[in-house]
C-alpha atoms as a PDB file:
ATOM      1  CA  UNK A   1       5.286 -32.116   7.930  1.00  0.00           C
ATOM      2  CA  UNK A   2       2.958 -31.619   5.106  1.00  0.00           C
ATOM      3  CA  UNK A   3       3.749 -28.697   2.737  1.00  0.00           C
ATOM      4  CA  UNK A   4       0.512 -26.617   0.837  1.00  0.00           C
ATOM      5  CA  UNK A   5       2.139 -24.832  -1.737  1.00  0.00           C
ATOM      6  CA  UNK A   6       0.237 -21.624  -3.169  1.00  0.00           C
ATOM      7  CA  UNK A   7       1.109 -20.225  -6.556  1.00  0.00           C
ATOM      8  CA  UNK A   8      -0.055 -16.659  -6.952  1.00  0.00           C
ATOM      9  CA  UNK A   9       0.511 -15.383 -10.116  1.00  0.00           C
ATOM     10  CA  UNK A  10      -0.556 -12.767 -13.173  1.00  0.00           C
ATOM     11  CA  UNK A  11       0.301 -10.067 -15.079  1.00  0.00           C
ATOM     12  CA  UNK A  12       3.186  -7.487 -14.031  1.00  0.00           C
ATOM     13  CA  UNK A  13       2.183  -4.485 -12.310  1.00  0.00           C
ATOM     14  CA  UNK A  14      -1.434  -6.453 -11.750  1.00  0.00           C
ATOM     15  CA  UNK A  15      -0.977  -6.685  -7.559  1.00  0.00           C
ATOM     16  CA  UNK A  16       0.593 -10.587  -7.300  1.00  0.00           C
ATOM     17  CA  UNK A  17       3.485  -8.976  -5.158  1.00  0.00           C
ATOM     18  CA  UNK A  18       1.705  -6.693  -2.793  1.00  0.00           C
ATOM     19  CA  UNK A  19      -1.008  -9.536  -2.332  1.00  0.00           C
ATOM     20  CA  UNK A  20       2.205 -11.991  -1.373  1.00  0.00           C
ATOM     21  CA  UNK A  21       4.143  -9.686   0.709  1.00  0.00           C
ATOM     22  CA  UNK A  22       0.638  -9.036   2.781  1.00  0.00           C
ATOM     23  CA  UNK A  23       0.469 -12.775   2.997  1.00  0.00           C
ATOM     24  CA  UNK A  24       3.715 -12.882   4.659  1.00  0.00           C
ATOM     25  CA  UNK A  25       3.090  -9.777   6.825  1.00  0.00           C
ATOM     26  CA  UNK A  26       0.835 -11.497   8.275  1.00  0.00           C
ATOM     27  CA  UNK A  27       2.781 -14.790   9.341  1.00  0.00           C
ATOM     28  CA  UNK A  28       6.054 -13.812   9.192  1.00  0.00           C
ATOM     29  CA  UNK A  29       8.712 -16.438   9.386  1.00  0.00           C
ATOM     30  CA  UNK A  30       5.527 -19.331   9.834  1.00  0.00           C
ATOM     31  CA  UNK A  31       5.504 -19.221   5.591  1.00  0.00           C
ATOM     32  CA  UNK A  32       7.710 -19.246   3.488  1.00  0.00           C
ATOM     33  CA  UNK A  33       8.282 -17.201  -0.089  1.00  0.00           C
ATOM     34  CA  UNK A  34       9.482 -18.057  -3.169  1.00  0.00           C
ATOM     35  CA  UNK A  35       9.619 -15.568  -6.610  1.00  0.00           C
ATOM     36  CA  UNK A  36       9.486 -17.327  -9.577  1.00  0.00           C
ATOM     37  CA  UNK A  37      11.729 -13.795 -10.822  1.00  0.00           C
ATOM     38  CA  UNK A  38      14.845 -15.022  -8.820  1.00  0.00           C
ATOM     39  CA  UNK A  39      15.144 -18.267 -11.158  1.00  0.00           C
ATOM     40  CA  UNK A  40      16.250 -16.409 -13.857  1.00  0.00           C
ATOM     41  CA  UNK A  41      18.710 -17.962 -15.899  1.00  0.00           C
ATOM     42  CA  UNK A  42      22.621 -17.087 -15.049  1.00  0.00           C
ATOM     43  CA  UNK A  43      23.664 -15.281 -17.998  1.00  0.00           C
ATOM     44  CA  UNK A  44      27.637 -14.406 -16.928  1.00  0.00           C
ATOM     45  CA  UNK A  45      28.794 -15.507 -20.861  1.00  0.00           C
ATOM     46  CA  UNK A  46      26.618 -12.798 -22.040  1.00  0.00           C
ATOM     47  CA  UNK A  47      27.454  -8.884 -22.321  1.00  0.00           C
ATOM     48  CA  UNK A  48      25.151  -6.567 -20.525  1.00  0.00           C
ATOM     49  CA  UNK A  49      23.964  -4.529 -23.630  1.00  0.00           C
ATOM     50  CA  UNK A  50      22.510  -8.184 -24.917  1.00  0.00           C
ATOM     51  CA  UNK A  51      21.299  -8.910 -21.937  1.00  0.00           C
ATOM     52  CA  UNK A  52      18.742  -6.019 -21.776  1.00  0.00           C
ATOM     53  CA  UNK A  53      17.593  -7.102 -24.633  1.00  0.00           C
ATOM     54  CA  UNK A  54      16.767 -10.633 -23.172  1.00  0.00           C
ATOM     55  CA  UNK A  55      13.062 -11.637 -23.721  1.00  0.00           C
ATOM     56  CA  UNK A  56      12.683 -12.019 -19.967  1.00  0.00           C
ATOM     57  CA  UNK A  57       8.614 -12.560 -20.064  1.00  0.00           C
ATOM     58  CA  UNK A  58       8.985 -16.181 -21.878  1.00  0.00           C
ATOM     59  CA  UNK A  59       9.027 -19.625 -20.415  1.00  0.00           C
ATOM     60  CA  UNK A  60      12.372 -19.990 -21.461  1.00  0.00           C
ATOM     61  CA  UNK A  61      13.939 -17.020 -19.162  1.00  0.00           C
ATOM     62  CA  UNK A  62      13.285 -18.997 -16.492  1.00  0.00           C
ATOM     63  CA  UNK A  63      15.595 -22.304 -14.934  1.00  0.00           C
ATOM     64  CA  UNK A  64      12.372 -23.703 -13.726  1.00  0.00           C
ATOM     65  CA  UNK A  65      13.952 -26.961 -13.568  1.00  0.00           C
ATOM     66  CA  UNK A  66      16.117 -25.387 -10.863  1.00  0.00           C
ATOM     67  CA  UNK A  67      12.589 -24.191  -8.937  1.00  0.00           C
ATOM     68  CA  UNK A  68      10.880 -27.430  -9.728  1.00  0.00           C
ATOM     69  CA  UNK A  69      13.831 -29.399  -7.661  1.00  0.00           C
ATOM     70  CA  UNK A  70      13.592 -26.897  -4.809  1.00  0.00           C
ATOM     71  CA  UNK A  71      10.724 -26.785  -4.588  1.00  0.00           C
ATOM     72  CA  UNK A  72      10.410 -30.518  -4.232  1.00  0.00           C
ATOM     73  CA  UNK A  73      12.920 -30.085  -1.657  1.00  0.00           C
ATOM     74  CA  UNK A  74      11.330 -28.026   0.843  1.00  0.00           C
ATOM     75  CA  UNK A  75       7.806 -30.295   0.710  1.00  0.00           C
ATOM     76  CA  UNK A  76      10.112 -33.128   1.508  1.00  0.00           C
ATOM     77  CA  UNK A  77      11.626 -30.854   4.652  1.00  0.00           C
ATOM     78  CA  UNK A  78      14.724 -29.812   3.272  1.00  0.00           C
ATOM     79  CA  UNK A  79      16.170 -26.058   3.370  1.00  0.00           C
ATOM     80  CA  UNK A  80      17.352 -24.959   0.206  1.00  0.00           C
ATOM     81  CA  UNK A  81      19.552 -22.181  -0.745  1.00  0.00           C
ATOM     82  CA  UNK A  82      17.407 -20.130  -2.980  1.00  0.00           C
ATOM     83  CA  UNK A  83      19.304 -17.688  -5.920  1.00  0.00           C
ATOM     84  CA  UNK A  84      18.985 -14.260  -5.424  1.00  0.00           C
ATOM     85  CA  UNK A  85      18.399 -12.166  -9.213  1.00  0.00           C
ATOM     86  CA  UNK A  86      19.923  -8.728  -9.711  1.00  0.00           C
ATOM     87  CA  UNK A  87      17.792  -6.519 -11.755  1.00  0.00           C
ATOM     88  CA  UNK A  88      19.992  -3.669 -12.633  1.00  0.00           C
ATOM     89  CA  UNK A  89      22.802  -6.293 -13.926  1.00  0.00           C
ATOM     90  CA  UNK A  90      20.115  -8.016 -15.480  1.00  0.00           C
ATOM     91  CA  UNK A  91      21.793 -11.610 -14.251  1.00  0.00           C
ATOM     92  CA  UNK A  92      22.227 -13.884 -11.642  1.00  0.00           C
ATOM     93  CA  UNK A  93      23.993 -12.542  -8.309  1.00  0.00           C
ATOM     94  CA  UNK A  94      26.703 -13.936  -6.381  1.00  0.00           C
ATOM     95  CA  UNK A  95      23.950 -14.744  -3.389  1.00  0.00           C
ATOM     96  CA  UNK A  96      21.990 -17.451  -2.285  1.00  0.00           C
ATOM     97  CA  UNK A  97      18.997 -17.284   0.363  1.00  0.00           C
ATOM     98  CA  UNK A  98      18.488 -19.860   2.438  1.00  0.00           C
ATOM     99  CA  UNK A  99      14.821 -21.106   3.138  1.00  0.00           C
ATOM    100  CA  UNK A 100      13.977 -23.250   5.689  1.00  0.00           C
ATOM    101  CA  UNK A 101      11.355 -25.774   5.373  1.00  0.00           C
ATOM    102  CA  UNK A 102       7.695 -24.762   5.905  1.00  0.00           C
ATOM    103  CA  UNK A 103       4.019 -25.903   6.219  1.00  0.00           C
ATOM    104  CA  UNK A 104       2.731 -23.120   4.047  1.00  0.00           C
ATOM    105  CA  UNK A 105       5.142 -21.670   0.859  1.00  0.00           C
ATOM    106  CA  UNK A 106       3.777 -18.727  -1.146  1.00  0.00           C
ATOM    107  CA  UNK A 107       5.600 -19.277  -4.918  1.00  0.00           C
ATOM    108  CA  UNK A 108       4.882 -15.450  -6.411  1.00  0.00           C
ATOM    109  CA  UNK A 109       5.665 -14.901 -10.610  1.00  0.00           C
ATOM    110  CA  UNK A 110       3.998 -14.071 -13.728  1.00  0.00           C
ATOM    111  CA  UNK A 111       4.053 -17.725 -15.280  1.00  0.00           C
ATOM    112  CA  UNK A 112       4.047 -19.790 -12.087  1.00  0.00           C
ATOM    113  CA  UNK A 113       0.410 -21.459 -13.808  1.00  0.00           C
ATOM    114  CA  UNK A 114       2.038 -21.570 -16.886  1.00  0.00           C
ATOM    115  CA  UNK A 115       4.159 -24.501 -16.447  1.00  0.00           C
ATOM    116  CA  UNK A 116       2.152 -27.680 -15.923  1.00  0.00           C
ATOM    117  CA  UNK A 117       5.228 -29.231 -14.082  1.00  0.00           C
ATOM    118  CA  UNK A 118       4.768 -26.348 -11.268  1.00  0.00           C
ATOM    119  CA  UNK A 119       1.160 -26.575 -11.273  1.00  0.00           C
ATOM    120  CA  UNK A 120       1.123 -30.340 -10.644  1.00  0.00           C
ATOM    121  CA  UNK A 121       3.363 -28.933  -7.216  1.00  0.00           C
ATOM    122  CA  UNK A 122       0.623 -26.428  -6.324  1.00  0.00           C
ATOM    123  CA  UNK A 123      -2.414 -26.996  -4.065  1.00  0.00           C
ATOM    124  CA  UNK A 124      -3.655 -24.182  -4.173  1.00  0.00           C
ATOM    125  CA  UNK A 125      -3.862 -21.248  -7.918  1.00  0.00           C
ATOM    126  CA  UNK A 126      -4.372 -17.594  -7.382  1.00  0.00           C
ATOM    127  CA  UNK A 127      -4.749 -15.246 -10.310  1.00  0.00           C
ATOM    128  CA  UNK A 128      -4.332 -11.487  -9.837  1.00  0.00           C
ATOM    129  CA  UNK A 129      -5.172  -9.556 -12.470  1.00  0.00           C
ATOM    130  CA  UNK A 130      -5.610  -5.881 -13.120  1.00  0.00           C
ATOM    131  CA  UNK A 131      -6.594  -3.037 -15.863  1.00  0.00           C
ATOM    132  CA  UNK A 132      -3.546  -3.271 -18.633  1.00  0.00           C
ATOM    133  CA  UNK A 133      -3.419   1.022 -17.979  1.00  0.00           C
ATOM    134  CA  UNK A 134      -2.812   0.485 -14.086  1.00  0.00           C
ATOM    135  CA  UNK A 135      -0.492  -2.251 -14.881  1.00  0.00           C
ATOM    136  CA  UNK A 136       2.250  -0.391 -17.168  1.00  0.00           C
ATOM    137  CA  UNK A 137       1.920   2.409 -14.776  1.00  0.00           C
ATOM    138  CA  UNK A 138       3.098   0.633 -12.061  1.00  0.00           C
ATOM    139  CA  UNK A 139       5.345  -1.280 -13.759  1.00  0.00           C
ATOM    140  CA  UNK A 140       6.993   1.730 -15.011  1.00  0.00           C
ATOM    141  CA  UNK A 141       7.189   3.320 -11.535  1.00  0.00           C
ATOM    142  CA  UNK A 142       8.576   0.253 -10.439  1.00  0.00           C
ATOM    143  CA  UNK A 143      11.379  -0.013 -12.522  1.00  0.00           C
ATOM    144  CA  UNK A 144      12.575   3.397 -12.736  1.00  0.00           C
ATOM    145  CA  UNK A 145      12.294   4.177  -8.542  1.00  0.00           C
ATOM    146  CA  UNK A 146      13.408   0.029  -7.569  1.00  0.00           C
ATOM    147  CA  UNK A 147      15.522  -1.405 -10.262  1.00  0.00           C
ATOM    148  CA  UNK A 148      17.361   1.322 -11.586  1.00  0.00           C
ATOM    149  CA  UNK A 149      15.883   1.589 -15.148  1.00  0.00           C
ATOM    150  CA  UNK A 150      15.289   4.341 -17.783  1.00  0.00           C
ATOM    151  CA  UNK A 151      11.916   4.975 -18.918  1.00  0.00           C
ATOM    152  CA  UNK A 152      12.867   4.732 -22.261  1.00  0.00           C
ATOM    153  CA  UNK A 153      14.325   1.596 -21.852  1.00  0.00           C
ATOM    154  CA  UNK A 154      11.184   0.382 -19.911  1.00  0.00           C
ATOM    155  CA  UNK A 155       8.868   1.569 -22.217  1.00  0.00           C
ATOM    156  CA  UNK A 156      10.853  -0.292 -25.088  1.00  0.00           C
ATOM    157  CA  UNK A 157      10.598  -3.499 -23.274  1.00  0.00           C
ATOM    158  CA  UNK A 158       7.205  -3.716 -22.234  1.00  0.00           C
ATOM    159  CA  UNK A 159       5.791  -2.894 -25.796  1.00  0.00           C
ATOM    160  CA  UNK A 160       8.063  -5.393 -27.852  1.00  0.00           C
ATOM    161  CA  UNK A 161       8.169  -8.113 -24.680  1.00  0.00           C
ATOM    162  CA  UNK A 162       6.136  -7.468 -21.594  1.00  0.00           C
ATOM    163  CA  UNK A 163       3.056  -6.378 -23.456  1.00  0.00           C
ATOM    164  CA  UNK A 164       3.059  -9.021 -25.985  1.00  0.00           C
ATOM    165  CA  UNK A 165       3.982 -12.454 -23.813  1.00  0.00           C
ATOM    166  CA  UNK A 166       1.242 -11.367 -20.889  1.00  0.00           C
ATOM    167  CA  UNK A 167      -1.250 -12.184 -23.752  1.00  0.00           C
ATOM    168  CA  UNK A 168       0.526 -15.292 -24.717  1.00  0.00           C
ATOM    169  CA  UNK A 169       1.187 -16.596 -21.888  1.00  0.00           C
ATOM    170  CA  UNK A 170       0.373 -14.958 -18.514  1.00  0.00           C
ATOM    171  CA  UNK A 171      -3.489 -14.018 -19.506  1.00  0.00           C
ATOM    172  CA  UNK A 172      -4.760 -17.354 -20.765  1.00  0.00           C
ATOM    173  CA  UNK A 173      -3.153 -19.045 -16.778  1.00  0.00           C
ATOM    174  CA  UNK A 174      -6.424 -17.394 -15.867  1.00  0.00           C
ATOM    175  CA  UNK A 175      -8.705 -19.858 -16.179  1.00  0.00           C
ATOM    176  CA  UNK A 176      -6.394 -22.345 -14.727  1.00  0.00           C
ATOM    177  CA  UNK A 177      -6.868 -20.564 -11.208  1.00  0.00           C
ATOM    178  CA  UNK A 178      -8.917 -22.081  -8.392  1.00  0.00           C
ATOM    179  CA  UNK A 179      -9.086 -17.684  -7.171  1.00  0.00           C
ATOM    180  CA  UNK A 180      -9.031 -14.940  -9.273  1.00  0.00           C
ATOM    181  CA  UNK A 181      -8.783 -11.632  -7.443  1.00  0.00           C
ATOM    182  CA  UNK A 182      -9.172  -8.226  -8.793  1.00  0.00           C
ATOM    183  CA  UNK A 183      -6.598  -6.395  -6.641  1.00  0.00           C
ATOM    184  CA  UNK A 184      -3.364  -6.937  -4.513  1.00  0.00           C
ATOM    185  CA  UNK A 185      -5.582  -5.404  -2.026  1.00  0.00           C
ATOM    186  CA  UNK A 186      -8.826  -6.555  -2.234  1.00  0.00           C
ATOM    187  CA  UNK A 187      -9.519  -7.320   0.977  1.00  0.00           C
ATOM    188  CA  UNK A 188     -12.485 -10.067   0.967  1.00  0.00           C
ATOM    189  CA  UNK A 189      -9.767 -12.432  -1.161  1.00  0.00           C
ATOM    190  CA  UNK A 190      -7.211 -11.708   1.422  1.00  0.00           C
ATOM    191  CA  UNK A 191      -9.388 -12.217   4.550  1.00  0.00           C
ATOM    192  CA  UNK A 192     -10.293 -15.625   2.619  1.00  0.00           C
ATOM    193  CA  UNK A 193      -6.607 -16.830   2.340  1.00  0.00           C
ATOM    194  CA  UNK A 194      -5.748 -15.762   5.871  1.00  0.00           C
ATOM    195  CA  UNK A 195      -8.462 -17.778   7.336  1.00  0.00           C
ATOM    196  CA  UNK A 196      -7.149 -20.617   4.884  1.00  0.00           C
ATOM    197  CA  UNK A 197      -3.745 -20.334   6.184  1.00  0.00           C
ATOM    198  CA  UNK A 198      -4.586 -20.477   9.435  1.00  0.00           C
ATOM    199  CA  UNK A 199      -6.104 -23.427   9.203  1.00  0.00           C
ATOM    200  CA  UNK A 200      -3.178 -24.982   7.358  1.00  0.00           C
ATOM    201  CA  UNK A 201      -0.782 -24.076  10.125  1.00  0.00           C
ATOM    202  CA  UNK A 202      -3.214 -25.288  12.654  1.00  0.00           C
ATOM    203  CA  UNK A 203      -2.905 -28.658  11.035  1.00  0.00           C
ATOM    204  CA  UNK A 204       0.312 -28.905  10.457  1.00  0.00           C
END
């Protein structure tokens, strides 16, 4: 079985998720999804007070070498058993997910263009981007209402990590995408990779 991989990525709060999760509304259990935000790095030695502090918007948050051999995995038609993040302990959980094997995988995360190992395993680059105003807005929103946060405390981390690593590393992924879309929900870009999906699981 051949395996297109398509990395959808951008800025936080810019749509990547919504424009994903409409992806796999739409074929259901036929694709498969992985989040680049799950492969954060196990950090059990370290106290939870220092671990909100974590710079979780660099390259180095991330045990992409753990994605990288999964991800290998299911193109070659093997299930993996994919780790599961928990945001409000800011670590690691105790679960796994396991994901079977499929012709299409959507991989979903702010640097998934960033690393050119990943990109190499992509077929396919989507960029979402979004006004920076909409962005902390929704990010904020997010984090308070899904994962538990003070505003405060999200405020803090956006300005001294969020803010400043989008333009170092997230923004300048742009230009390495074969799509860049305006919205989670722009329509036109989403009728386009239905249509392309589709296709895929027609030949496959």
């Amino acid at each position: 079985m051949k395996t297109t991989v398509i990395g959808i990525a951008g800025g936080t709060g810019s749509g990547k998720s919504t424009f994903t999760n409409r992806l796999k509304a739409a074929f259901g259990d036929q694709v498969a999804v992985l989040y680049h935000d799950n492969y954060y790095r196990a950090r059990d030695d370290v106290p939870f007070e220092e671990r909100k502090k974590i710079n979780y918007d660099h390259p180095d948050a991330f045990e992409t070498e753990l994605l990288l051999e999964q991800l290998k995995s299911l193109k070659e038609g093997r299930a993996i058993d994919c780790p599961v993040y928990d945001y409000a302990q800011h670590n690691r959980s105790r679960q796994v997910l396991r994901i079977e094997p499929r012709p299409v995988v959507l991989l979903e995360g702010i640097l998934v263009l960033a690393d050119p190992r990943l990109r190499e395993l992509l077929d396919i680059k989507i960029y979402v981007e979004a006004d920076a105003d909409e962005r902390i807005l929704r990010r904020v929103m997010r984090d308070v209402k899904e994962r538990g946060r003070d505003i405060e405390g999200v405020v803090q981390q956006y300005l001294t990590t969020v803010k400043p690593m989008h333009y170092l590393y997230v923004e300048p992924t742009r230009s390495l995408a074969d799509l860049v879309i305006n919205s989670g929900r722009n329509e036109t870009a989403f009728q386009v990779m239905k249509v392309t999906i589709e296709q895929l699981l027609k030949e496959a």
